[in-house]
Protein backbone atom coordinates (compact mmCIF):
# COMPACT_ATOMS: atom_id res chain seq x y z
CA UNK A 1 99.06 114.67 116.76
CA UNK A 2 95.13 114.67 115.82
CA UNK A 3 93.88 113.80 112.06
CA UNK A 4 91.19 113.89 110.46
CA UNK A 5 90.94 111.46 107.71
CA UNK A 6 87.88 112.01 104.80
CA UNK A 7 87.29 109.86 102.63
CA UNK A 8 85.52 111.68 100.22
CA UNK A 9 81.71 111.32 98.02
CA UNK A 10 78.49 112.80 97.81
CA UNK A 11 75.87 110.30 99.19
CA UNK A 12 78.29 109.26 102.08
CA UNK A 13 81.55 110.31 102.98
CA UNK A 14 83.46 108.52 105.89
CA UNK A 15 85.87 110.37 108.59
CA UNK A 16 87.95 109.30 111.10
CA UNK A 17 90.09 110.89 113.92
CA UNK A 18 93.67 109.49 114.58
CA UNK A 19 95.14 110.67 117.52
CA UNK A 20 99.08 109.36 117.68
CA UNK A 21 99.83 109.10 121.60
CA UNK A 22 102.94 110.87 123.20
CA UNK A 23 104.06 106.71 123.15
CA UNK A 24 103.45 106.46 119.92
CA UNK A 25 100.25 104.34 119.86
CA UNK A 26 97.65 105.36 117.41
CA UNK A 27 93.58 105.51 118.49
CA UNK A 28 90.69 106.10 117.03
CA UNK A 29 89.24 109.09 118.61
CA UNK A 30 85.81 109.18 116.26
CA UNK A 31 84.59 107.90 113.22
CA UNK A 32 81.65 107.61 110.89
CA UNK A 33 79.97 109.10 107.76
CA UNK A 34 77.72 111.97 106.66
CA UNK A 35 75.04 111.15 104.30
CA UNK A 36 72.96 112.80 101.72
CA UNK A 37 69.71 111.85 100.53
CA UNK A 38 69.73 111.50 96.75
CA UNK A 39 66.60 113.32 96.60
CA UNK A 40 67.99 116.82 97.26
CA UNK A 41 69.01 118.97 94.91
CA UNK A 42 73.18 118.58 94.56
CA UNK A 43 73.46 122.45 95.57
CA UNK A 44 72.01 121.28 98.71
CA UNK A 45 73.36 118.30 99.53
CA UNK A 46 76.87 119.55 98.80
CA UNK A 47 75.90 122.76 101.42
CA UNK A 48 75.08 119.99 104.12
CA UNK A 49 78.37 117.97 103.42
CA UNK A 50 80.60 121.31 103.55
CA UNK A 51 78.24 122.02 107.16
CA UNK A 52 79.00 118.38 108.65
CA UNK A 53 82.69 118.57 107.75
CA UNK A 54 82.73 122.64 109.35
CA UNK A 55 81.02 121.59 112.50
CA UNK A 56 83.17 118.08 113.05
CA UNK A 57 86.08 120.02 112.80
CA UNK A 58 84.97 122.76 115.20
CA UNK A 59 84.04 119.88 118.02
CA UNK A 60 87.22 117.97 117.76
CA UNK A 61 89.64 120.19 116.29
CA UNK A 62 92.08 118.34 114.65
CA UNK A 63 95.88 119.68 113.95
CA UNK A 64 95.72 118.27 110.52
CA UNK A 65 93.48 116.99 107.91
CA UNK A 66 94.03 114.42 104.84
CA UNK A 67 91.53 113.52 101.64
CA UNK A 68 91.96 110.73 99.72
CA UNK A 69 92.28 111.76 95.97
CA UNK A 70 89.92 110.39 93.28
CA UNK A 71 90.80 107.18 91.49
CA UNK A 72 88.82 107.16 88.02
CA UNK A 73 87.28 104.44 87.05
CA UNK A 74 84.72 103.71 84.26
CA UNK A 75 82.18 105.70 85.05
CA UNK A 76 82.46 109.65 84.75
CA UNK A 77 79.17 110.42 86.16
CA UNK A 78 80.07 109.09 89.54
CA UNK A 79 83.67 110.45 89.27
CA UNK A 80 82.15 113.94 89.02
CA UNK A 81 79.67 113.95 91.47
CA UNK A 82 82.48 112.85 93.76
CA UNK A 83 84.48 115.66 92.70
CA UNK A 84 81.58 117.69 93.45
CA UNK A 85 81.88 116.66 96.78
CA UNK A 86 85.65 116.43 97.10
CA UNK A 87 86.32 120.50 96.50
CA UNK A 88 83.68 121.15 99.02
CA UNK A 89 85.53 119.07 101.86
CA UNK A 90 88.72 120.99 100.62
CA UNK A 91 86.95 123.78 100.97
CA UNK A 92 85.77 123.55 104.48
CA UNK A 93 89.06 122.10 105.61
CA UNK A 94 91.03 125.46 103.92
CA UNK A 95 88.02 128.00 105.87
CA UNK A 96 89.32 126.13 109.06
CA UNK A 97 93.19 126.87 108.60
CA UNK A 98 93.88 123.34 108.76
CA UNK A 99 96.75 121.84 106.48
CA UNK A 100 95.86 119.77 103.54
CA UNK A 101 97.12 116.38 102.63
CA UNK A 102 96.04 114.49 99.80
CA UNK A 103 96.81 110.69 99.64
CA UNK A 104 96.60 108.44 96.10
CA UNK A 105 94.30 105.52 96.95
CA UNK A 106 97.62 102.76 96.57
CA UNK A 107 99.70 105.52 98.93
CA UNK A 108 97.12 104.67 101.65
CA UNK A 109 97.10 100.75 101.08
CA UNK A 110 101.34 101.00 100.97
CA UNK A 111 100.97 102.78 104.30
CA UNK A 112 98.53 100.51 106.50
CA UNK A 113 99.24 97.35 104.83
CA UNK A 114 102.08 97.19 103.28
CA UNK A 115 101.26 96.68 99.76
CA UNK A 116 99.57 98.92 97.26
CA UNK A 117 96.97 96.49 95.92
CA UNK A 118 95.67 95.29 99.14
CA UNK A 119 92.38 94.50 98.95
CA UNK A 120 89.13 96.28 100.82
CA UNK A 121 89.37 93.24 103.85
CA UNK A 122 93.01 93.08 104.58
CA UNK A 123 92.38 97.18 105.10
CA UNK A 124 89.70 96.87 107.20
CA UNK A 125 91.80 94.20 109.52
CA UNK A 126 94.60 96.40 109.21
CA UNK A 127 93.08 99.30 110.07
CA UNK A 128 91.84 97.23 113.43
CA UNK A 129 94.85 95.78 114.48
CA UNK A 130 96.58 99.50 114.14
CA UNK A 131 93.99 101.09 116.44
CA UNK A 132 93.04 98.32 118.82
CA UNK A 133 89.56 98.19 118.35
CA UNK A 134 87.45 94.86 118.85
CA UNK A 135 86.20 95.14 115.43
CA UNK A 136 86.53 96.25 111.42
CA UNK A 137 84.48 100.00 111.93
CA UNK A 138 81.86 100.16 109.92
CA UNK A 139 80.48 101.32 107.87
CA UNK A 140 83.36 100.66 104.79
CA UNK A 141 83.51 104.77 104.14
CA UNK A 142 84.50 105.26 108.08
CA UNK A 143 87.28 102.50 107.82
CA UNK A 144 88.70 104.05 104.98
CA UNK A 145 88.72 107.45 106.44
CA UNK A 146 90.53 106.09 109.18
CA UNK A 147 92.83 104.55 107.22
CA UNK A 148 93.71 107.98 105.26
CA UNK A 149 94.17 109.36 108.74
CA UNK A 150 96.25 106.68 110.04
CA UNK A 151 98.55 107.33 106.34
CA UNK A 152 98.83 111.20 107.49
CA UNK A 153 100.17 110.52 110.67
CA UNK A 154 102.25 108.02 109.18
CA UNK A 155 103.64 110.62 106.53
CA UNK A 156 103.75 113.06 108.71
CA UNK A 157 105.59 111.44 111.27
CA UNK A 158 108.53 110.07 108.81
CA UNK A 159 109.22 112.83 106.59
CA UNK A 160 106.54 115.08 105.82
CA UNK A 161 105.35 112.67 102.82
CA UNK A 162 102.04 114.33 102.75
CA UNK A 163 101.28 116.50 99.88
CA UNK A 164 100.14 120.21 100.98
């Protein structure tokens, strides 16, 4: 089973591929972010998000995909932009045929930690110490979208949790 995991934004969005072994193991196939420069237009920087997500999922072609949903906080500005940026991700991931999960931020700290209110660094080591790597990935955005694609093969894998 192949994931994609997207954690989702406008100036940088984080991915990761999961791959779950045929023992089980889970490994990080690739991970990182796509960035915008805040000087474009949003029309345009939304167009080269939906064009980074279209052509990572034509060169590793995963079974599945997963977004994390948006958690508002104070500040609607941001929470729209990131909206912005969200549908377009769906969007790509729908034109590809892939099937859709969408994880609640606390759903993906339950799933690779344990507890819903973990914080950003017990995550990170989490995220680590369920791949094998010799390090936390960086940057934050590509550990998170790891983590969402860790969650999906989780779900997936006991029950069909995700939401489609």
């Amino acid at each position: 089973m192949l994931s994609l995991g997207i954690d989702p934004g406008t100036a940088t969005i984080g991915y990761g591929l999961v791959q779950e072994t045929d023992d089980g193991a889970l490994q990080a196939l690739a991970y990182g972010v796509i960035t915008t420069p805040p000087s474009l237009p949003m029309w345009q920087r939304l167009l080269q998000i939906y064009d980074s997500v279209t052509a990572i999922v034509e060169q590793y072609r995963p079974e599945y995909a997963a977004v994390e949903e948006l958690f508002f906080a104070k500040n609607v500005t941001t929470a729209i932009t990131v909206a912005q940026g969200r549908g377009v991700i769906l969007l790509a991931l729908a034109k590809a045929g892939l099937p859709v999960a969408e994880y609640k931020p606390n759903m993906v700290k339950q799933s690779i930690s344990g507890y819903g209110g973990a914080k950003k660094p017990q995550m990170q080591e989490m995220v680590r110490i369920l791949l094998g790597l010799d390090s936390i990935p960086r940057p934050d955005d590509a550990a998170d979208a790891l983590a969402i694609a860790i969650t999906d093969i989780h779900s997936r894998r006991f029950g069909g949790l995700a939401d489609e």
